[in-house]
Protein backbone atom coordinates (compact mmCIF):
# COMPACT_ATOMS: atom_id res chain seq x y z
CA UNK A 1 -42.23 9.05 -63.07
CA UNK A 2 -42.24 5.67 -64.43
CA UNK A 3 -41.57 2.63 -62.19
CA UNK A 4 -38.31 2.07 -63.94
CA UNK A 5 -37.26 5.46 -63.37
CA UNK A 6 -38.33 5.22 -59.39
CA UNK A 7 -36.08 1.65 -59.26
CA UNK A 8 -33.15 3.41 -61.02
CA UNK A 9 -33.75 6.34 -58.50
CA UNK A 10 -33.69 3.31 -55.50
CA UNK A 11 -30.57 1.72 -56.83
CA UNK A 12 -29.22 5.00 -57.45
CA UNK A 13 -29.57 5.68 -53.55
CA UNK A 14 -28.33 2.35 -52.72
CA UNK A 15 -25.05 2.78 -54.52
CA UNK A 16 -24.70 5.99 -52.79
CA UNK A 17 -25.18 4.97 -49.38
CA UNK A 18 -22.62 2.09 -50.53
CA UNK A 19 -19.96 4.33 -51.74
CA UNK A 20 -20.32 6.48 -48.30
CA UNK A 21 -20.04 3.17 -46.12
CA UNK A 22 -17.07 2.32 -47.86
CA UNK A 23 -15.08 5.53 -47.35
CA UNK A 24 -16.18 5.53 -44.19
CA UNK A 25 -14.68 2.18 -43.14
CA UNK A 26 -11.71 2.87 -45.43
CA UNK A 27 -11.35 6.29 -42.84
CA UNK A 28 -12.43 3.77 -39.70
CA UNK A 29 -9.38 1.58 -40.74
CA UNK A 30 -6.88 3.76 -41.74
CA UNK A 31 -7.53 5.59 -38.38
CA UNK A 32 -7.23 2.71 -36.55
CA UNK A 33 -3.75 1.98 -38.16
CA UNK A 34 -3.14 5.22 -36.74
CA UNK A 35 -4.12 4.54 -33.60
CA UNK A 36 -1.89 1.35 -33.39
CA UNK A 37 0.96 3.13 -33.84
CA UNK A 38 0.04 5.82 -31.16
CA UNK A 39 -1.74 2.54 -28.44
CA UNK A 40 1.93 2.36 -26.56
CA UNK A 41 1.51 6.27 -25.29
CA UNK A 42 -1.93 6.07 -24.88
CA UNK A 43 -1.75 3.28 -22.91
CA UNK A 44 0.64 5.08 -20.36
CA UNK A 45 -1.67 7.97 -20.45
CA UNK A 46 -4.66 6.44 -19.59
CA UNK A 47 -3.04 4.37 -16.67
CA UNK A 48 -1.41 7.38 -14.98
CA UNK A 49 -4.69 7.94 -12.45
CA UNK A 50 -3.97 4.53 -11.32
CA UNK A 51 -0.18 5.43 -10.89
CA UNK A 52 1.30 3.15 -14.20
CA UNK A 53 0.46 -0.39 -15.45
CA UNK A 54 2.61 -1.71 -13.06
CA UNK A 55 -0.52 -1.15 -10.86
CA UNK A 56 -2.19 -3.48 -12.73
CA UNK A 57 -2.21 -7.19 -13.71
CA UNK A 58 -3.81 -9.78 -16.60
CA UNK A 59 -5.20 -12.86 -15.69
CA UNK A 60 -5.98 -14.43 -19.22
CA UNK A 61 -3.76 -15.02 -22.05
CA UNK A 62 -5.56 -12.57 -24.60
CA UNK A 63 -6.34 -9.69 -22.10
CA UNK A 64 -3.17 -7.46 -22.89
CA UNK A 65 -3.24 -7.71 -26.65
CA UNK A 66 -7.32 -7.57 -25.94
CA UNK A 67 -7.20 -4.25 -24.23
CA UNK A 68 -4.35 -3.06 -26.90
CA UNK A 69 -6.85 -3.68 -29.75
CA UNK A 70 -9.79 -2.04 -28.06
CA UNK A 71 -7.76 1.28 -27.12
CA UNK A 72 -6.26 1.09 -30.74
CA UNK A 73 -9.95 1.00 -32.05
CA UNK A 74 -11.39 4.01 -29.49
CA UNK A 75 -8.28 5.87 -31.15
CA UNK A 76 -9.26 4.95 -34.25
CA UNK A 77 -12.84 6.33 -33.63
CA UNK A 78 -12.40 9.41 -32.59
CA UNK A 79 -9.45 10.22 -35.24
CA UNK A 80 -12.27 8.90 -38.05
CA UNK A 81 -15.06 10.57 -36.52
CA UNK A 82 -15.43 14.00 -38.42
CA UNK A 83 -14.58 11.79 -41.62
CA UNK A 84 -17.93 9.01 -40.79
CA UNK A 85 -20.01 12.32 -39.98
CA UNK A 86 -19.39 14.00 -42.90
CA UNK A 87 -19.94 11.29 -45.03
CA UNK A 88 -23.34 10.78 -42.86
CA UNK A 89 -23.98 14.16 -43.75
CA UNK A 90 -22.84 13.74 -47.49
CA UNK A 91 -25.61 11.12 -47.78
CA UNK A 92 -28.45 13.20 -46.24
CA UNK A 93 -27.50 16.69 -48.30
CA UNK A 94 -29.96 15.94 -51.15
CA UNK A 95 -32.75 15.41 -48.62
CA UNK A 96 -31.52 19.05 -46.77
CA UNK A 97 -32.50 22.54 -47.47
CA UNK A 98 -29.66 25.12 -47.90
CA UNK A 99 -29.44 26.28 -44.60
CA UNK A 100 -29.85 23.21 -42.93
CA UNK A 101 -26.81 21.98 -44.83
CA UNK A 102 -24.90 25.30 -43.51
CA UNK A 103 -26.24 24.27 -40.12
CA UNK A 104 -25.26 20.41 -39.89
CA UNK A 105 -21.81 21.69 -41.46
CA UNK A 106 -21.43 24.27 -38.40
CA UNK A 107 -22.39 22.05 -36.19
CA UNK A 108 -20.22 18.68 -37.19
CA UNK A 109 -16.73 20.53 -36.17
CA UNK A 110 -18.34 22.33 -32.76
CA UNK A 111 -19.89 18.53 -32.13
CA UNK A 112 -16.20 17.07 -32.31
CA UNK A 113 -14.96 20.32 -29.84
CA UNK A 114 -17.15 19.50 -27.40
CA UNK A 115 -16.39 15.92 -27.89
CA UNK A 116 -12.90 16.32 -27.21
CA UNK A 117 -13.74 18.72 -24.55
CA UNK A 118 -15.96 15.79 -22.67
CA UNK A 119 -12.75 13.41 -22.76
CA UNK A 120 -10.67 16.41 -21.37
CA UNK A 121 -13.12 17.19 -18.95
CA UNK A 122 -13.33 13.45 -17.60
CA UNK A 123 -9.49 12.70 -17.66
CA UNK A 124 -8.77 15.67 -15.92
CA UNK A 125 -11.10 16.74 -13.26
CA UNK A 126 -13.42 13.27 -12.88
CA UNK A 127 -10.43 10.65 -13.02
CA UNK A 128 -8.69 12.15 -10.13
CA UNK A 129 -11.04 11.88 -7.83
CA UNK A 130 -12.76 8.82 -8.98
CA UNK A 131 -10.27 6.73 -8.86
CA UNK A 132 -8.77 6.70 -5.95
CA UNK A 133 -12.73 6.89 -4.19
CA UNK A 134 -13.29 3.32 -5.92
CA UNK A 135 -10.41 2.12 -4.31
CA UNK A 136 -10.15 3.72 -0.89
CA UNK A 137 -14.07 2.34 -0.29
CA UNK A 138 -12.81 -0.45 1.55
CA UNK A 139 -9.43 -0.96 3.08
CA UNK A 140 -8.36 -4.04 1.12
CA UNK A 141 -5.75 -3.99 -1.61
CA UNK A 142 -6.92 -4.31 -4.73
CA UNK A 143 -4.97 -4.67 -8.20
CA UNK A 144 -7.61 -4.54 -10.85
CA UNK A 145 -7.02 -6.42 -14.28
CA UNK A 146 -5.87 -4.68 -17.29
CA UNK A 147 -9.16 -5.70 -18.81
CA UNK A 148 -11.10 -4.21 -16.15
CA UNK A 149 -9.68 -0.71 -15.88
CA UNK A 150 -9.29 0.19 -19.34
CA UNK A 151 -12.95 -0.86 -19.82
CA UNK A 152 -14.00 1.51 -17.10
CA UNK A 153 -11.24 4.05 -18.18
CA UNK A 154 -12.43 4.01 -21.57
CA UNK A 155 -16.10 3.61 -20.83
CA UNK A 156 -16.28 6.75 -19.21
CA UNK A 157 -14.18 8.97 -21.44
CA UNK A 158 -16.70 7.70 -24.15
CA UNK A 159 -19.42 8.39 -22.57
CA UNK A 160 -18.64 11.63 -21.31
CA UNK A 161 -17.75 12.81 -24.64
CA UNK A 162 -21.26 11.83 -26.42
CA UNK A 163 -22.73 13.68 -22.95
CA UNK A 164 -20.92 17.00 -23.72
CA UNK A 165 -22.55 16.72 -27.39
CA UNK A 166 -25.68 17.40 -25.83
CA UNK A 167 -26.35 20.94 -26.40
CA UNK A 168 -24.76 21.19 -30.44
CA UNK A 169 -27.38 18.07 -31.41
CA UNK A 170 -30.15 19.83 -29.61
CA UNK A 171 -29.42 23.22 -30.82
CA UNK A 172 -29.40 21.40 -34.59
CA UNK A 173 -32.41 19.92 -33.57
CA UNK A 174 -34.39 22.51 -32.80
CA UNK A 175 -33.07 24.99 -35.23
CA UNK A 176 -34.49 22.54 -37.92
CA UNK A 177 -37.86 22.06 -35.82
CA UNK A 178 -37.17 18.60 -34.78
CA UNK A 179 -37.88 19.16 -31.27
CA UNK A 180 -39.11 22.73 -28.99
CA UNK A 181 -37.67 24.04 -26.07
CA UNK A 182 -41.17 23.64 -24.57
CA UNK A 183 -40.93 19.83 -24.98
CA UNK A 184 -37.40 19.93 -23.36
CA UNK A 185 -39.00 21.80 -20.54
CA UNK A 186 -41.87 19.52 -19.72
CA UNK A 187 -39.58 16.31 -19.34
CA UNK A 188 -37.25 17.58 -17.11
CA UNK A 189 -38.13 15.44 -14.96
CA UNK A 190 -37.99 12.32 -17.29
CA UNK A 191 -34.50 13.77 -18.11
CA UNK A 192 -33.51 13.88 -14.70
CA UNK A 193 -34.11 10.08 -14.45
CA UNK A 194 -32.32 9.16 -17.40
CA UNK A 195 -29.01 11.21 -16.48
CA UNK A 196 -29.28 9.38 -13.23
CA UNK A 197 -29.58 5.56 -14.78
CA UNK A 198 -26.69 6.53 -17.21
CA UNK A 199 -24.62 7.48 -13.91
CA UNK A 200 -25.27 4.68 -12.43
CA UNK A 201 -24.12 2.80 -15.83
CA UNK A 202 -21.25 4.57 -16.66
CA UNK A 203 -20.11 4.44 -13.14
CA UNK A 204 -19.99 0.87 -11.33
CA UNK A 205 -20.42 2.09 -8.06
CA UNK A 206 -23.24 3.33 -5.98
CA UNK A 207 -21.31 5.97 -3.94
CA UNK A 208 -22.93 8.72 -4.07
CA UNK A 209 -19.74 11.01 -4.47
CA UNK A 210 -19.01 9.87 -8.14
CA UNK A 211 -22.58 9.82 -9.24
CA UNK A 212 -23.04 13.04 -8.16
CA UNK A 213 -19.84 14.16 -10.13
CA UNK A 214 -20.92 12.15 -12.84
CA UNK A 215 -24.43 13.77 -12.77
CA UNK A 216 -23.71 17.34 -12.04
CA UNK A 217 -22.45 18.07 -15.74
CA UNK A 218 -24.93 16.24 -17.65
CA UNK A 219 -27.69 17.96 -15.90
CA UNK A 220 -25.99 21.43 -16.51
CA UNK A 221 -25.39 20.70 -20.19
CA UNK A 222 -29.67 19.38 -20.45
CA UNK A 223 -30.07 22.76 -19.39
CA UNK A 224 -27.48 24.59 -21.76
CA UNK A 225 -29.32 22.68 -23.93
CA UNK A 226 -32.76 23.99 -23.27
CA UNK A 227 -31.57 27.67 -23.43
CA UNK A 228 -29.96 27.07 -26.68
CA UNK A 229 -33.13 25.21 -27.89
CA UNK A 230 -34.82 28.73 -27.39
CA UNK A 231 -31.58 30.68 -28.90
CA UNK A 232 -32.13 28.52 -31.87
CA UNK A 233 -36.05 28.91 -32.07
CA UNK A 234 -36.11 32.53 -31.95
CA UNK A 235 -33.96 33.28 -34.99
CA UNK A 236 -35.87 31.52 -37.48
CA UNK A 237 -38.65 33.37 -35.67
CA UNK A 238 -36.83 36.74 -36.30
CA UNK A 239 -36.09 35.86 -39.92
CA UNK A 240 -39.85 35.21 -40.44
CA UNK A 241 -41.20 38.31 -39.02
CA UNK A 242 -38.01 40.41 -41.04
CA UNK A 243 -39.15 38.64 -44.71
CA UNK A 244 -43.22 39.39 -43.86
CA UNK A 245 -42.23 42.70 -43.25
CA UNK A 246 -40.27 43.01 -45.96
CA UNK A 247 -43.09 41.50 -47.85
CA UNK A 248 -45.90 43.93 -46.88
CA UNK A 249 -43.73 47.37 -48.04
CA UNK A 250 -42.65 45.84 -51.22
C-alpha cells in the first residue's frame, strides 16, 4: 500500500473516531437535558436516607445550583451510557472478529443491568445503614452541607455501579483471551488490597462496619468473576476440540 493510501487510511480513522465523539456528546447532552428536567425528583430521592433536604444546609452561594448541575450530569451519564458504549464499540468493530462483536454486543446491555443493579444495591441495602452509622459515631449534631452529601451520596452509587460491572468485563475479557482465570487466581491477594483502598476511598470513614459492607460485595463479585473467567475459557476450549474433531473424520 502506498504511503498515500496508508495517510488516507489514517485520516479515514480520524474522521471516524470524530464522527463517534460527536454523537456521543450530542447523546451526553441531550441526556443531560433529560436529566435536568428529572434533577427536582432525584434530588428528593437521593436525600430520603438523610430524612429530606431540610436535613441539610448550603454554606456558599453556588453550592445548590452546584450540586443541581452535578446530579443533572450523573443523570445524564447513566441515561447516555449504552449510547457512548455503543459508539465505543462502533469504533472498535473493524478491528473485531465476528464473534467478538456478538460478544461485546451481549455484553454492553448485561454491563448496564448490572450497573443499574450496583446503584439499586447501594441505595437500598448500603444507604440505610450507612448513613445513620456516620452520624451516630459521635453524639454531636451534625447538619452536613448540600455539597457534601450529595458528593458522598453520589460517589458511592457511582462507584458501586462500575464495582458490580466486574464480572461482565472480565467474562469479555477472558472470553477474548485478554486475561486467564489463572492470573485472576494468583493476585487474589493483590485484589484483596485494592478492594480494600477503594473502600476506604469510596467511604470517608474508617469504621470498620461500612468498610466491611462496602468490601463484602466487591470481593464476592472478584470471585464471580474468577468462576466466570473459567466459564468463559472453557467454551472456546470446547469449540476447539468439537472443529479438530470434526476435522479429523472429514
Amino acid at each position: 500500500m502506498s504511503r498515500a493510501a496508508n495517510e488516507l487510511t489514517f485520516l479515514g480513522h480520524i474522521e471516524e473516531l470524530r464522527r463517534r465523539l460527536l454523537i456521543a456528546v450530542g447523546a451526553l447532552i441531550a441526556a443531560t437535558l433529560v436529566g435536568l428536567a428529572l434533577t427536582p425528583q432525584l434530588v428528593e430521592l437521593l436525600a430520603r436516607p438523610i430524612g429530606g433536604t431540610q436535613n441539610l444546609q448550603a454554606i456558599q452561594v453556588t453550592e445548590n445550583i452546584a450540586v443541581f448541575m452535578k446530579i443533572s450530569l450523573l443523570g445524564g451519564v447513566i441515561l447516555a451510557s449504552p449510547v457512548i458504549l455503543y459508539e465505543i464499540l462502533a469504533f472498535l468493530s473493524p478491528a473485531l472478529e465476528k464473534n467478538e462483536k456478538r460478544i461485546l454486543a451481549v455484553g454492553i446491555p448485561a454491563a448496564t443491568l448490572l450497573f443499574l443493579g450496583g446503584v439499586a444495591f447501594t441505595y437500598f441495602v448500603m444507604l440505610p445503614v450507612a448513613v445513620p452509622a456516620l452520624f451516630s459515631t459521635l453524639d454531636v449534631p451534625t447538619t452536613p452541607t448540600a455539597s457534601n452529601y450529595f458528593g458522598f451520596i453520589t460517589n458511592m452509587l457511582f462507584w458501586m455501579g462500575v464495582g458490580f460491572e466486574t464480572p461482565i468485563v472480565v467474562f469479555l475479557l477472558a472470553r477474548l483471551q485478554i486475561i486467564t482465570p489463572k492470573m485472576l487466581l494468583k493476585n487474589w491477594r493483590i485484589a484483596t488490597v485494592v478492594v480494600a483502598i477503594l473502600a476506604g476511598v469510596i467511604t470517608p470513614t474508617v469504621d470498620p462496619v461500612n468498610m466491611a459492607l462496602l468490601m463484602a460485595p466487591l470481593l464476592l463479585l472478584y470471585w464471580i468473576s474468577v468462576l466466570l473467567a473459567f466459564l468463559a475459557m472453557r467454551k472456546p476450549k470446547a469449540r476447539q476440540t468439537e472443529g479438530r474433531k470434526k476435522a479429523n473424520n472429514s
